[in-house]
C-alpha atoms as a PDB file:
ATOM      1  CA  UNK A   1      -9.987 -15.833  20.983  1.00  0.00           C
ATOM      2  CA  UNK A   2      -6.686 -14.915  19.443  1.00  0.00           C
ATOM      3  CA  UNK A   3      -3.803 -16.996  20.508  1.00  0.00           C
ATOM      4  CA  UNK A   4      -1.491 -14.930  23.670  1.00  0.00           C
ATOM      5  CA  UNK A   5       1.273 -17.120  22.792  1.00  0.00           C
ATOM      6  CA  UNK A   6       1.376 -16.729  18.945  1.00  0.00           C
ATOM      7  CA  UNK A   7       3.374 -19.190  16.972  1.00  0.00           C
ATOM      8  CA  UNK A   8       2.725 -20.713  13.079  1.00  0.00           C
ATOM      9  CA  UNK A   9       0.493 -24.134  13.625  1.00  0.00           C
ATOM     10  CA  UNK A  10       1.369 -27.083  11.446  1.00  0.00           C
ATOM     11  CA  UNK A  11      -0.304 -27.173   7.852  1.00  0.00           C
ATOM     12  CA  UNK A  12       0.001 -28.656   4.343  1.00  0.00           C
ATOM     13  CA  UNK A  13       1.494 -26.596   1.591  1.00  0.00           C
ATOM     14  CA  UNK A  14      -0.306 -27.315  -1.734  1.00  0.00           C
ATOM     15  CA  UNK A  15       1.291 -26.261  -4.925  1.00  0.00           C
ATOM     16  CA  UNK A  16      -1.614 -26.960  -7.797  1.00  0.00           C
ATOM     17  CA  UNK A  17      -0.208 -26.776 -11.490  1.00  0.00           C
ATOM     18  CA  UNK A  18      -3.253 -25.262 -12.676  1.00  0.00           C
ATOM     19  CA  UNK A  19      -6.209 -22.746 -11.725  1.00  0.00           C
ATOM     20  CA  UNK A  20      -8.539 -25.818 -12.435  1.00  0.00           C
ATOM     21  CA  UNK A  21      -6.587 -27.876 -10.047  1.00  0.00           C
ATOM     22  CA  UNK A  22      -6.199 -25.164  -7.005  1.00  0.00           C
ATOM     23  CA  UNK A  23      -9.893 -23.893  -7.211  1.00  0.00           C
ATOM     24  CA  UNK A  24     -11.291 -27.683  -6.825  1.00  0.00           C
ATOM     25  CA  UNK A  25      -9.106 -28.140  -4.095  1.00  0.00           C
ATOM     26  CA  UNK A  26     -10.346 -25.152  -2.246  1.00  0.00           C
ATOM     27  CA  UNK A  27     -13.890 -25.631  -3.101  1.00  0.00           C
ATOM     28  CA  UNK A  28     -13.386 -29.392  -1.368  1.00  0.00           C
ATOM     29  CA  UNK A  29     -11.204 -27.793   1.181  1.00  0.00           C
ATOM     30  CA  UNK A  30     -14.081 -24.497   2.121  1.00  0.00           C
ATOM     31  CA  UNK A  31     -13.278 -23.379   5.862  1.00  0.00           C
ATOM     32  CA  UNK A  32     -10.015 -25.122   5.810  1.00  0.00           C
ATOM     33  CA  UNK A  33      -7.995 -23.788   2.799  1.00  0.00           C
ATOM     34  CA  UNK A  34      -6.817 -20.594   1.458  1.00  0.00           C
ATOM     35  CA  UNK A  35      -5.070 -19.697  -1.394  1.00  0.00           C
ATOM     36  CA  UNK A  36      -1.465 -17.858  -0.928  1.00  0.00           C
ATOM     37  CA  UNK A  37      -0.309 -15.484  -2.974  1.00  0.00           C
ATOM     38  CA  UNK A  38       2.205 -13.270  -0.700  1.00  0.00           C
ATOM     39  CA  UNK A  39       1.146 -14.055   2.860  1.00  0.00           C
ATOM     40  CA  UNK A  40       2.071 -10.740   4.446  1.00  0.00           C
ATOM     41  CA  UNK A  41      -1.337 -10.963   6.475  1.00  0.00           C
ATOM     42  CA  UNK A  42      -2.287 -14.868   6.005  1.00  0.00           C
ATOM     43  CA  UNK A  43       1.065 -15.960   8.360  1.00  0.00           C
ATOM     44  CA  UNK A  44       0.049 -13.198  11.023  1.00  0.00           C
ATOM     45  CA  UNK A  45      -3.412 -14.583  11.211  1.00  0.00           C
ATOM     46  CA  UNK A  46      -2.383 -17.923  11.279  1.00  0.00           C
ATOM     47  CA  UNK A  47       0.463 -17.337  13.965  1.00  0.00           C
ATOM     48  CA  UNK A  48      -2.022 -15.216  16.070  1.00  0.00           C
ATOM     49  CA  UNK A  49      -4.902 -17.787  15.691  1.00  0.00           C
ATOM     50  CA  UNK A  50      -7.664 -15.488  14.026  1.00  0.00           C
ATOM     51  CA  UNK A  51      -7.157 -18.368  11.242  1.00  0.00           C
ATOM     52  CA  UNK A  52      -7.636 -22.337  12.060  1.00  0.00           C
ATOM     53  CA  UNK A  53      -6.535 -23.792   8.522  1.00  0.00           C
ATOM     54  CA  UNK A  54      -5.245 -26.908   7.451  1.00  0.00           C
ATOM     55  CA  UNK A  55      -3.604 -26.145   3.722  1.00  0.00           C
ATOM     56  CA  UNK A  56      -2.386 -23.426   2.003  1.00  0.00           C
ATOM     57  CA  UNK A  57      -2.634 -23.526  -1.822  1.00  0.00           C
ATOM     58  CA  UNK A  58       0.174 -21.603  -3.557  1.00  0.00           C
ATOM     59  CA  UNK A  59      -0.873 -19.892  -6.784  1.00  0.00           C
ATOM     60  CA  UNK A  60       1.734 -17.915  -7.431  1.00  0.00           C
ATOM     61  CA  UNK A  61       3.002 -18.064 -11.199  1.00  0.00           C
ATOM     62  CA  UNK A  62      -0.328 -19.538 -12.182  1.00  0.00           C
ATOM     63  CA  UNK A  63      -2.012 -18.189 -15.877  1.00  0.00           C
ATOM     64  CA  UNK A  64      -0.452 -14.398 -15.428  1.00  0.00           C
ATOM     65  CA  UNK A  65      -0.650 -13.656 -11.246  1.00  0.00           C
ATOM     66  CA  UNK A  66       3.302 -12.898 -11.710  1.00  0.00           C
ATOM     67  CA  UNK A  67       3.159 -10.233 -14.689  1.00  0.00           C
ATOM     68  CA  UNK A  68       2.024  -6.804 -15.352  1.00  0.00           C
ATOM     69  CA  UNK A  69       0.680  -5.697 -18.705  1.00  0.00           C
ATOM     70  CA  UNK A  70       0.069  -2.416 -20.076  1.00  0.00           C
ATOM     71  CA  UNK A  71      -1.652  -1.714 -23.343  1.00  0.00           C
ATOM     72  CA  UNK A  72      -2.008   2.003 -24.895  1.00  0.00           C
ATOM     73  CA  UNK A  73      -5.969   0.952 -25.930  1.00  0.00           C
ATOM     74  CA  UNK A  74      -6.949  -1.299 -23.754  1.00  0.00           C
ATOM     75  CA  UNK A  75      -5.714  -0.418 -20.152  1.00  0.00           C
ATOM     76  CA  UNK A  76      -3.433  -1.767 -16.998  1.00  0.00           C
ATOM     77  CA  UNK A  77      -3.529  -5.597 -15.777  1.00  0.00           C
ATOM     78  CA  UNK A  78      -1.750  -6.445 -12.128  1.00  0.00           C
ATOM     79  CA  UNK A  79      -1.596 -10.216 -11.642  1.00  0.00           C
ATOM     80  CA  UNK A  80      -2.473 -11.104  -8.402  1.00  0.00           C
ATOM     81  CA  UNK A  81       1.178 -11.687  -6.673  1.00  0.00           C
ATOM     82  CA  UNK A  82       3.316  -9.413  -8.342  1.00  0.00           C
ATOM     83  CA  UNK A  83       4.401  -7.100  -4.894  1.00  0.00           C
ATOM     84  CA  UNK A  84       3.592  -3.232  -4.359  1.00  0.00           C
ATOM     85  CA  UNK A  85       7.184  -2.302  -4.759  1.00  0.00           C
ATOM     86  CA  UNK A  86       7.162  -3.596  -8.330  1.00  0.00           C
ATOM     87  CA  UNK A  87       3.823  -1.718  -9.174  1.00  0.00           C
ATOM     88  CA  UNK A  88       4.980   1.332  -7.344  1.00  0.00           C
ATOM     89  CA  UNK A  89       8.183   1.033  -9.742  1.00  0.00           C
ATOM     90  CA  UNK A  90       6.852  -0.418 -12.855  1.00  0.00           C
ATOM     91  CA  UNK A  91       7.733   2.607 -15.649  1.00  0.00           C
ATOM     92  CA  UNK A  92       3.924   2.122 -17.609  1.00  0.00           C
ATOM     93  CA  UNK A  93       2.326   2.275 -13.947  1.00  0.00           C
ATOM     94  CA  UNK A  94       4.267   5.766 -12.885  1.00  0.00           C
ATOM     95  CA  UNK A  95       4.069   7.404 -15.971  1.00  0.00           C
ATOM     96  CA  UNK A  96      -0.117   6.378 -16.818  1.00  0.00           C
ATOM     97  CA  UNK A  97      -1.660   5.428 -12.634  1.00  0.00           C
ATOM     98  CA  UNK A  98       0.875   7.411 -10.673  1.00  0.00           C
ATOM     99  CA  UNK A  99      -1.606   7.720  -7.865  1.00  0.00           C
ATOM    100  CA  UNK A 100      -1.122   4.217  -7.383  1.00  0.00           C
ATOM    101  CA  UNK A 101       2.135   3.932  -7.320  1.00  0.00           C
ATOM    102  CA  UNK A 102       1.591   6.622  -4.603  1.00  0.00           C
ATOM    103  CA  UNK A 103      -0.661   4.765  -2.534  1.00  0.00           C
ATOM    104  CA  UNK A 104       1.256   1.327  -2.952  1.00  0.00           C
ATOM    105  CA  UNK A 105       4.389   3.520  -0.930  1.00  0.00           C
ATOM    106  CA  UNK A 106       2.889   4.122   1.816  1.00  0.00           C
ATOM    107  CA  UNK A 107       1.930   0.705   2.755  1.00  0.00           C
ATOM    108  CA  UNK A 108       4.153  -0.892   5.655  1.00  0.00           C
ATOM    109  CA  UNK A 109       7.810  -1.172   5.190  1.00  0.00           C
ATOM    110  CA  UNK A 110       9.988  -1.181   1.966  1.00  0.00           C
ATOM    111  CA  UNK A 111      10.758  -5.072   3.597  1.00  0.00           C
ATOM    112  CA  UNK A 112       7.239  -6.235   3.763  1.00  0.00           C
ATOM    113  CA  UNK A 113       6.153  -4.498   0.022  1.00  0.00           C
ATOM    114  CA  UNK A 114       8.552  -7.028  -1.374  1.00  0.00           C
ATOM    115  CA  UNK A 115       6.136  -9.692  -0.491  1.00  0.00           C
ATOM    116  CA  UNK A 116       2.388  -8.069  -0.033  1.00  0.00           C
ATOM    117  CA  UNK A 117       0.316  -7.492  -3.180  1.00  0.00           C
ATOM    118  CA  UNK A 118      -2.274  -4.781  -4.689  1.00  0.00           C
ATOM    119  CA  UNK A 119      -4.728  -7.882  -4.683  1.00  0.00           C
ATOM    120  CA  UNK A 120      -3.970  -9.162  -1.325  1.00  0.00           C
ATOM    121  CA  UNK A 121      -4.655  -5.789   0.062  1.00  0.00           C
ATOM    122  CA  UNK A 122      -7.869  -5.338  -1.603  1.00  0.00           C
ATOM    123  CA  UNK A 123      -9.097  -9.041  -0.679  1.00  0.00           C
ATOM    124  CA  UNK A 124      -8.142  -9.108   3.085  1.00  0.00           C
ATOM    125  CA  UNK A 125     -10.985  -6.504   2.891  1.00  0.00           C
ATOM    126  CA  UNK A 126      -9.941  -4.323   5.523  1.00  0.00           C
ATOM    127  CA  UNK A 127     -11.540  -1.062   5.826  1.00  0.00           C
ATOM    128  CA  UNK A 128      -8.163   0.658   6.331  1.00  0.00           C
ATOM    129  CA  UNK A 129      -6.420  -0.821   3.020  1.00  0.00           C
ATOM    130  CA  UNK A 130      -3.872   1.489   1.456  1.00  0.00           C
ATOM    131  CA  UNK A 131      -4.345   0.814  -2.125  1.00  0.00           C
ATOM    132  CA  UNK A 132      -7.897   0.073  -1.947  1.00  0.00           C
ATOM    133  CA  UNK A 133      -9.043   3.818  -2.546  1.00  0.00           C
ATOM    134  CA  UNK A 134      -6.972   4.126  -5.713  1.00  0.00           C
ATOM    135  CA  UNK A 135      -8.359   0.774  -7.149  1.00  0.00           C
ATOM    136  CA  UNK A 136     -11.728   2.457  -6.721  1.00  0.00           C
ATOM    137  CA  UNK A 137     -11.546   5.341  -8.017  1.00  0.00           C
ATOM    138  CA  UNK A 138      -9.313   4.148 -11.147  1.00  0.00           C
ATOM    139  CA  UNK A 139     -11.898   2.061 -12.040  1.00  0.00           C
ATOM    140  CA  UNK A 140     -10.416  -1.236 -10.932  1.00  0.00           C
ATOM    141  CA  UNK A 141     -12.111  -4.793 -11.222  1.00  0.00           C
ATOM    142  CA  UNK A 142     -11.139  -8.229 -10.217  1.00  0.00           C
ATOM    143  CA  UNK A 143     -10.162 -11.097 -12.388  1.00  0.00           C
ATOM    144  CA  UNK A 144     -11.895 -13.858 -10.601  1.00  0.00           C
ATOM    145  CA  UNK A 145     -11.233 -17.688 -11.446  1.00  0.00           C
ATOM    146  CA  UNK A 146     -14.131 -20.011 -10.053  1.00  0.00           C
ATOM    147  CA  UNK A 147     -15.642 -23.530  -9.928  1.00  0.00           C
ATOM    148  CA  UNK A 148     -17.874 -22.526 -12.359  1.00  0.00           C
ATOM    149  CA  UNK A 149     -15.166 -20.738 -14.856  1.00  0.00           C
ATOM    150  CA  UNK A 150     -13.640 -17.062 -15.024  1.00  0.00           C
ATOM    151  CA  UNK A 151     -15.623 -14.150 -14.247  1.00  0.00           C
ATOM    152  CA  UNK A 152     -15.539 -10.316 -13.187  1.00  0.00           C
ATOM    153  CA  UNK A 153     -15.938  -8.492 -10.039  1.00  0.00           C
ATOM    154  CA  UNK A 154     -16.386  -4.834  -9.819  1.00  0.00           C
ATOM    155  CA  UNK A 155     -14.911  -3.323  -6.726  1.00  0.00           C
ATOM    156  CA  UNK A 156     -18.578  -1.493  -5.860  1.00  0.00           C
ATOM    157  CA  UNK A 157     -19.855  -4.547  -4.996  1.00  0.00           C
ATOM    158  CA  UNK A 158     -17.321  -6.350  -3.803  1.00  0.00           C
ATOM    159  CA  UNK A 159     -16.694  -5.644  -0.158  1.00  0.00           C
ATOM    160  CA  UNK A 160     -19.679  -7.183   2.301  1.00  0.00           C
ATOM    161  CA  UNK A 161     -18.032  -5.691   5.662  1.00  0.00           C
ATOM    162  CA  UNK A 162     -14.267  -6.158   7.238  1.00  0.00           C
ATOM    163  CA  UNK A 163     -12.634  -9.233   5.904  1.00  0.00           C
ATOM    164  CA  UNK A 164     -15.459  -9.984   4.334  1.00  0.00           C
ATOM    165  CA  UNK A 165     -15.916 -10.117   0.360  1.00  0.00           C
ATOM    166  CA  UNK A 166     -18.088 -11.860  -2.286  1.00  0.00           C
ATOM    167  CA  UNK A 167     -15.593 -14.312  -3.241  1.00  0.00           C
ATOM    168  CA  UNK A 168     -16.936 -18.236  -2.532  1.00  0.00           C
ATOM    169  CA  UNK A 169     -15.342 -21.174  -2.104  1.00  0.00           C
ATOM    170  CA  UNK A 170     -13.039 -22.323  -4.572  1.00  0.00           C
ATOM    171  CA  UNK A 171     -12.980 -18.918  -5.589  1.00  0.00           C
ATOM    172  CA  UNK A 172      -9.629 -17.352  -7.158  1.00  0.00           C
ATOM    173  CA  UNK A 173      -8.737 -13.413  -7.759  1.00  0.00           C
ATOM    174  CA  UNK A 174      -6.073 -14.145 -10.579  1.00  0.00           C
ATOM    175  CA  UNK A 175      -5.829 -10.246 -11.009  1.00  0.00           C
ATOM    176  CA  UNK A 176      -6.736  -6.620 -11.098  1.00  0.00           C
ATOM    177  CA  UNK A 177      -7.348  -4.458 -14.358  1.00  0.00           C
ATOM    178  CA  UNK A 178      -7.950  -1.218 -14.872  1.00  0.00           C
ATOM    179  CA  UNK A 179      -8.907   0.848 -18.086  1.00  0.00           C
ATOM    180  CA  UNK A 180      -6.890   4.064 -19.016  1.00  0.00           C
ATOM    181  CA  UNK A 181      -7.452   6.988 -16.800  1.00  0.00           C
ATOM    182  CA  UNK A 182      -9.559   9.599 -17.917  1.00  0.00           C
ATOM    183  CA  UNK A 183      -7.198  12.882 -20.187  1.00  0.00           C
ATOM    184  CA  UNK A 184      -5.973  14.959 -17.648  1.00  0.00           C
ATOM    185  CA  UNK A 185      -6.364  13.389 -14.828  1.00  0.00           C
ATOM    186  CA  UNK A 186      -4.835  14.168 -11.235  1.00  0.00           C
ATOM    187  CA  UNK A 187      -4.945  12.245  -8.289  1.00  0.00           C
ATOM    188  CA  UNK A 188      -4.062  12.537  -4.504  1.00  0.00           C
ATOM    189  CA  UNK A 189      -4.023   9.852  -1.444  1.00  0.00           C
ATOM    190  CA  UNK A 190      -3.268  11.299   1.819  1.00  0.00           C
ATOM    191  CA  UNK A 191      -2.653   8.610   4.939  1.00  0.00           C
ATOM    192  CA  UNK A 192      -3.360   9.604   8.357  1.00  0.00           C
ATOM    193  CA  UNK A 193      -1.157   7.218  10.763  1.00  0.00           C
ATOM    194  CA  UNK A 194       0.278   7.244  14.369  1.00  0.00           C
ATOM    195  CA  UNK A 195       3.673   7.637  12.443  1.00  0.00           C
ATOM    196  CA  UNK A 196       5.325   8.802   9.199  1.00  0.00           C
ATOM    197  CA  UNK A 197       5.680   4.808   8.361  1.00  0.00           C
ATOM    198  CA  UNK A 198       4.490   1.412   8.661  1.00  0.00           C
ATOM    199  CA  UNK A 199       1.568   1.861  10.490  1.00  0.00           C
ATOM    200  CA  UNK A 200      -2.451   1.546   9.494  1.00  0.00           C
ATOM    201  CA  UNK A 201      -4.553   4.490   8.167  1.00  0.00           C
ATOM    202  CA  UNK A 202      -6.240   6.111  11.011  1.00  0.00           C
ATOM    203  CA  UNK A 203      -8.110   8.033   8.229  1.00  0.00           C
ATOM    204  CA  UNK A 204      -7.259   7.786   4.350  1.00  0.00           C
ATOM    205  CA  UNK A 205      -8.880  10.112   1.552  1.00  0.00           C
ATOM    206  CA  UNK A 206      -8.196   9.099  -2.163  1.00  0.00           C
ATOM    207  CA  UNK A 207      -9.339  11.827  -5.129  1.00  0.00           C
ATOM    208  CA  UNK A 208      -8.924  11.222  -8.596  1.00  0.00           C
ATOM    209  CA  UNK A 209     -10.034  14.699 -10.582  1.00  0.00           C
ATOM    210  CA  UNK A 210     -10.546  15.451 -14.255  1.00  0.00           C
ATOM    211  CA  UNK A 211     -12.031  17.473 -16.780  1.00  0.00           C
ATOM    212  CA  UNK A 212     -15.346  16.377 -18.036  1.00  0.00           C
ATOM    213  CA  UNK A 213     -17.674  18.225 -19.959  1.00  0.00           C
ATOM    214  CA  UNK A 214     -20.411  16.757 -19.412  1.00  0.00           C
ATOM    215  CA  UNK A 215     -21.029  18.119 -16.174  1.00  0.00           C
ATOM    216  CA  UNK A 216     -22.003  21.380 -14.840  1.00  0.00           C
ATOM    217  CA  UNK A 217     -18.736  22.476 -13.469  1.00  0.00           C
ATOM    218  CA  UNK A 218     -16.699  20.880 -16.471  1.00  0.00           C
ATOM    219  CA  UNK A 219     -14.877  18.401 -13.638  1.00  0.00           C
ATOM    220  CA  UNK A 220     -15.419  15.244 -12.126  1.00  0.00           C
ATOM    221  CA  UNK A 221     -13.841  14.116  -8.662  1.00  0.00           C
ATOM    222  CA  UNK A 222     -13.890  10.269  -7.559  1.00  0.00           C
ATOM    223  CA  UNK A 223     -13.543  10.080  -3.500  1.00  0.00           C
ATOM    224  CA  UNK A 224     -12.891   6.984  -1.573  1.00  0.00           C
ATOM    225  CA  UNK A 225     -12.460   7.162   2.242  1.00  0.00           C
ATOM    226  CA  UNK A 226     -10.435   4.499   4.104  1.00  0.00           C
ATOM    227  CA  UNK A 227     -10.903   3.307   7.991  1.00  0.00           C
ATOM    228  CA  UNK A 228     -14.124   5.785   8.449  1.00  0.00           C
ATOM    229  CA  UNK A 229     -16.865   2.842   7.853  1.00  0.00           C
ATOM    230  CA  UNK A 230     -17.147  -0.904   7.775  1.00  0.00           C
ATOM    231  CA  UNK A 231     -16.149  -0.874   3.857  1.00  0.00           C
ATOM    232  CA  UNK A 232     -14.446   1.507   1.907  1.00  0.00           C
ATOM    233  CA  UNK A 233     -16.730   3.946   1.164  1.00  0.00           C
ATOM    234  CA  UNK A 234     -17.418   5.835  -1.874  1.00  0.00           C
ATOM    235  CA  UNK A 235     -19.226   9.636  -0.297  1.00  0.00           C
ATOM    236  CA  UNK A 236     -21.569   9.945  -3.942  1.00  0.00           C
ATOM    237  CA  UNK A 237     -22.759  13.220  -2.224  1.00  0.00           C
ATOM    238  CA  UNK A 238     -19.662  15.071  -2.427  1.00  0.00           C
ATOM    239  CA  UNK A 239     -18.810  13.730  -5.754  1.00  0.00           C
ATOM    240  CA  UNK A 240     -22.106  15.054  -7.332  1.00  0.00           C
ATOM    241  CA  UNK A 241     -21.762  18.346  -5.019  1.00  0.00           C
ATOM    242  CA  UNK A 242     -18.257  18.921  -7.395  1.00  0.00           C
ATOM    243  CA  UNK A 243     -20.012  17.825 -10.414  1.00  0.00           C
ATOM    244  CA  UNK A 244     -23.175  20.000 -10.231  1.00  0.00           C
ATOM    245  CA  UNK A 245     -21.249  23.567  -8.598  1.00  0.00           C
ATOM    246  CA  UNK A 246     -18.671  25.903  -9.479  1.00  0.00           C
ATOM    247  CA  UNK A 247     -15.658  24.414  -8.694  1.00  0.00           C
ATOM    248  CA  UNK A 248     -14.221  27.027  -5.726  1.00  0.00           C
ATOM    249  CA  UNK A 249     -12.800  27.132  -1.911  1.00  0.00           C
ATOM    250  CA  UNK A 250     -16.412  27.076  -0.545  1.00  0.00           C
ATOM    251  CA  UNK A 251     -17.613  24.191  -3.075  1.00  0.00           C
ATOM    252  CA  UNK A 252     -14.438  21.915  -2.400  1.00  0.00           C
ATOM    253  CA  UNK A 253     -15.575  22.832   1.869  1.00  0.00           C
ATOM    254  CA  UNK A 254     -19.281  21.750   1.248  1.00  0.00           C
ATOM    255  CA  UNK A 255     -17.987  18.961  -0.485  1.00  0.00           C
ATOM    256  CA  UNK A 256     -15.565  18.107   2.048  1.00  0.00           C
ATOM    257  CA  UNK A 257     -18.420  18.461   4.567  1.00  0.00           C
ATOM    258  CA  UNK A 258     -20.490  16.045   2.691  1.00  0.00           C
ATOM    259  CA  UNK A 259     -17.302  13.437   3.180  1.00  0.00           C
ATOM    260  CA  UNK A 260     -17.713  13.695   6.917  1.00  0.00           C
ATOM    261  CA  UNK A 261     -21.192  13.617   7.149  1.00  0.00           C
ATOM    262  CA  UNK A 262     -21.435  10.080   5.300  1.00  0.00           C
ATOM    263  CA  UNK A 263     -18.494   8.574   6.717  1.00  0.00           C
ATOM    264  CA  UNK A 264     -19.702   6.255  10.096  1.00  0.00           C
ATOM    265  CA  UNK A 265     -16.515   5.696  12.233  1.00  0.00           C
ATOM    266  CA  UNK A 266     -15.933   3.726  15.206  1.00  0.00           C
ATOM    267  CA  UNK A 267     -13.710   3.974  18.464  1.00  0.00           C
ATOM    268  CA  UNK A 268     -10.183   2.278  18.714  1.00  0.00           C
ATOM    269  CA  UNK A 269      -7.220   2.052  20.115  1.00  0.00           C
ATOM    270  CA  UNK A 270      -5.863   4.492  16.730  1.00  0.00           C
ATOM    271  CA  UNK A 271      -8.505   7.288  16.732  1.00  0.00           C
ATOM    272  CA  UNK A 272     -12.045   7.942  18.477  1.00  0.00           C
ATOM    273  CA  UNK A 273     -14.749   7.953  15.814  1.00  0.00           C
ATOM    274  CA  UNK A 274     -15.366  11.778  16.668  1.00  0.00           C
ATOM    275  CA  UNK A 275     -11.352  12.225  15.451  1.00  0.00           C
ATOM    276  CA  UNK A 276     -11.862  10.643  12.715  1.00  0.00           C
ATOM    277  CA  UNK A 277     -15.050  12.675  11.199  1.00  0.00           C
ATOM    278  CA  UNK A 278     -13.705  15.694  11.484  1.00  0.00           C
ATOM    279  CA  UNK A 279      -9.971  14.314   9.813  1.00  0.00           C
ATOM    280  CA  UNK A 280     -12.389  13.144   6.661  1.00  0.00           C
ATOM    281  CA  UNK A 281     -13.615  17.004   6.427  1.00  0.00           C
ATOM    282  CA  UNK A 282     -10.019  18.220   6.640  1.00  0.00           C
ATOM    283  CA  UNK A 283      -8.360  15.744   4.824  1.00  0.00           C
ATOM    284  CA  UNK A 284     -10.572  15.304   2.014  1.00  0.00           C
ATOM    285  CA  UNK A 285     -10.210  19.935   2.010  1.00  0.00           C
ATOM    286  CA  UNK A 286      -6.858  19.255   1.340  1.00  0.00           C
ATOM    287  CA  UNK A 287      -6.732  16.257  -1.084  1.00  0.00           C
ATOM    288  CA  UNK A 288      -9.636  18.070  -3.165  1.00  0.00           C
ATOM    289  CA  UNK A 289      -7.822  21.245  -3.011  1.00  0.00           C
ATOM    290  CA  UNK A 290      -4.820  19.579  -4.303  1.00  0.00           C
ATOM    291  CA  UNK A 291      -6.223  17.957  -6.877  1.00  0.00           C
ATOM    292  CA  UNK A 292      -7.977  21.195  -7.916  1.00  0.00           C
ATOM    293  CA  UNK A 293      -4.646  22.979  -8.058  1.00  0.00           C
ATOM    294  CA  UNK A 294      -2.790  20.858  -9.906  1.00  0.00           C
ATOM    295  CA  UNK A 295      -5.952  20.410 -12.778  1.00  0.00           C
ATOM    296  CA  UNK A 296      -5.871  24.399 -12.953  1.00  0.00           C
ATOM    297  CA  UNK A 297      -2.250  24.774 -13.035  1.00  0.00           C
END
């Protein structure tokens, strides 16, 4: 039950001087540890009650979770705690992932992006995550430190429901990377919310279009839909519906269609799951068309 009279419980603060050091802890520490990068949602949950822990295992500054690197070859790398309003500023980031940056802006406040993180959002595994569309579609994958050495995680398999992710014990995202966007790409993330700012997605749509000649209409559109299923969820059928047709107002509505039709909302306080269906149709009409406009311009 989550605590009526929230306040932050007593715990130890561990500060490991290496990934070797922190992961052993938290693989000796399972159920009572977690590692803190910039705590935006780990104090709530711990002041609230959802979380019972004992330590908290800063690895901040630990083997490149502070930096961002950008190579022309090889692609984008996000350490783990560097905070939203430095990726949604960073000059390699606008210019090459802009549809990051865009996403990173509308989480919260400009207050609270100088502390949460482009990992953080993506491992809290919530269904309504910002930035999680845009790591999808981009081609993101995790930079995962474990007891048995480093590793990869691909963002399609990653999420196993809300809050929950494939990450073990002892287990370490040091940070995100992404490989260059395909030539002429355009991308789009549109947020519904209560308000303008600051509040959770009652229904987000990422696209990412491009040219691609390879497939029947010469384009290919990556989709991601935020807060309409218990992951973020890729709709495949709408992509391949853009890949195989004519790219035109009635293509871009069946495709649109196809988004609603796979997308398996539930009733909250924010939006009945009826609401939200028919907000994936429209919204993902209007990011497509977007996207489509700006490719053709």
């Amino acid at each position: 039950m989550i605590n009526p009279h929230p306040g932050l419980p007593e715990l130890d603060y561990i500060k490991p001087a290496s990934l070797e050091e922190a992961s052993k802890f938290l693989a000796a520490h399972a159920g009572e540890a977690k590692p803190f990068m910039g705590g935006t949602d780990c104090f709530v949950r711990l002041r609230d009650g959802a979380w019972e822990l004992k330590y908290l295992v800063d690895v901040k500054g630990l083997d490149g979770t502070n930096t961002i690197t950008f190579d022309s070859q090889k692609g984008l790398i996000i350490g783990a705690a560097v905070p939203m309003n430095q990726v949604i500023s960073h000059p390699d980031i606008v210019k090459n992932y802009p549809l990051l940056s865009e996403a990173a802006r509308t989480v919260a406040s400009y207050q609270l992006r100088n502390r949460a993180t482009i990992v953080g959002n993506i491992c809290n595994a919530s269904p309504a995550g910002d930035t999680t569309g845009a790591c999808i579609v981009l081609g993101g994958v995790l930079n995962v430190f474990g007891p048995k050495g480093k590793r990869t995680e691909p963002l399609s398999s990653f999420f196993k429901g809300p809050g929950k992710t494939v990450l073990e014990a002892g287990d370490i995202v040091t940070s995100i990377s992404f490989p260059l966007p395909p030539n002429g790409a355009v991308g789009r993330y549109i947020k519904l919310g209560r308000n303008m700012l600051s509040d959770l997605s009652i229904v987000g749509v990422t696209v990412l279009g491009y040219p691609d000649k390879t497939t029947k209409s010469g384009y290919r559109f990556k989709i991601a839909l935020a807060s309409v299923a218990p992951t973020p969820l890729v709709p495949t059928q709408a992509e391949e519906l853009l890949a195989e047709k004519a790219i035109s107002e009635e293509t871009i509505m069946e495709a649109a269609q196809a988004a609603m039709d796979a997308a398996t909302p539930i009733d909250d306080v924010r939006g009945s799951a009826r609401y939200r269906k028919y907000m994936v149709r429209n919204l993902t009409r209007q990011a497509l068309t977007d996207v489509w406009k700006k490719l053709t311009e």
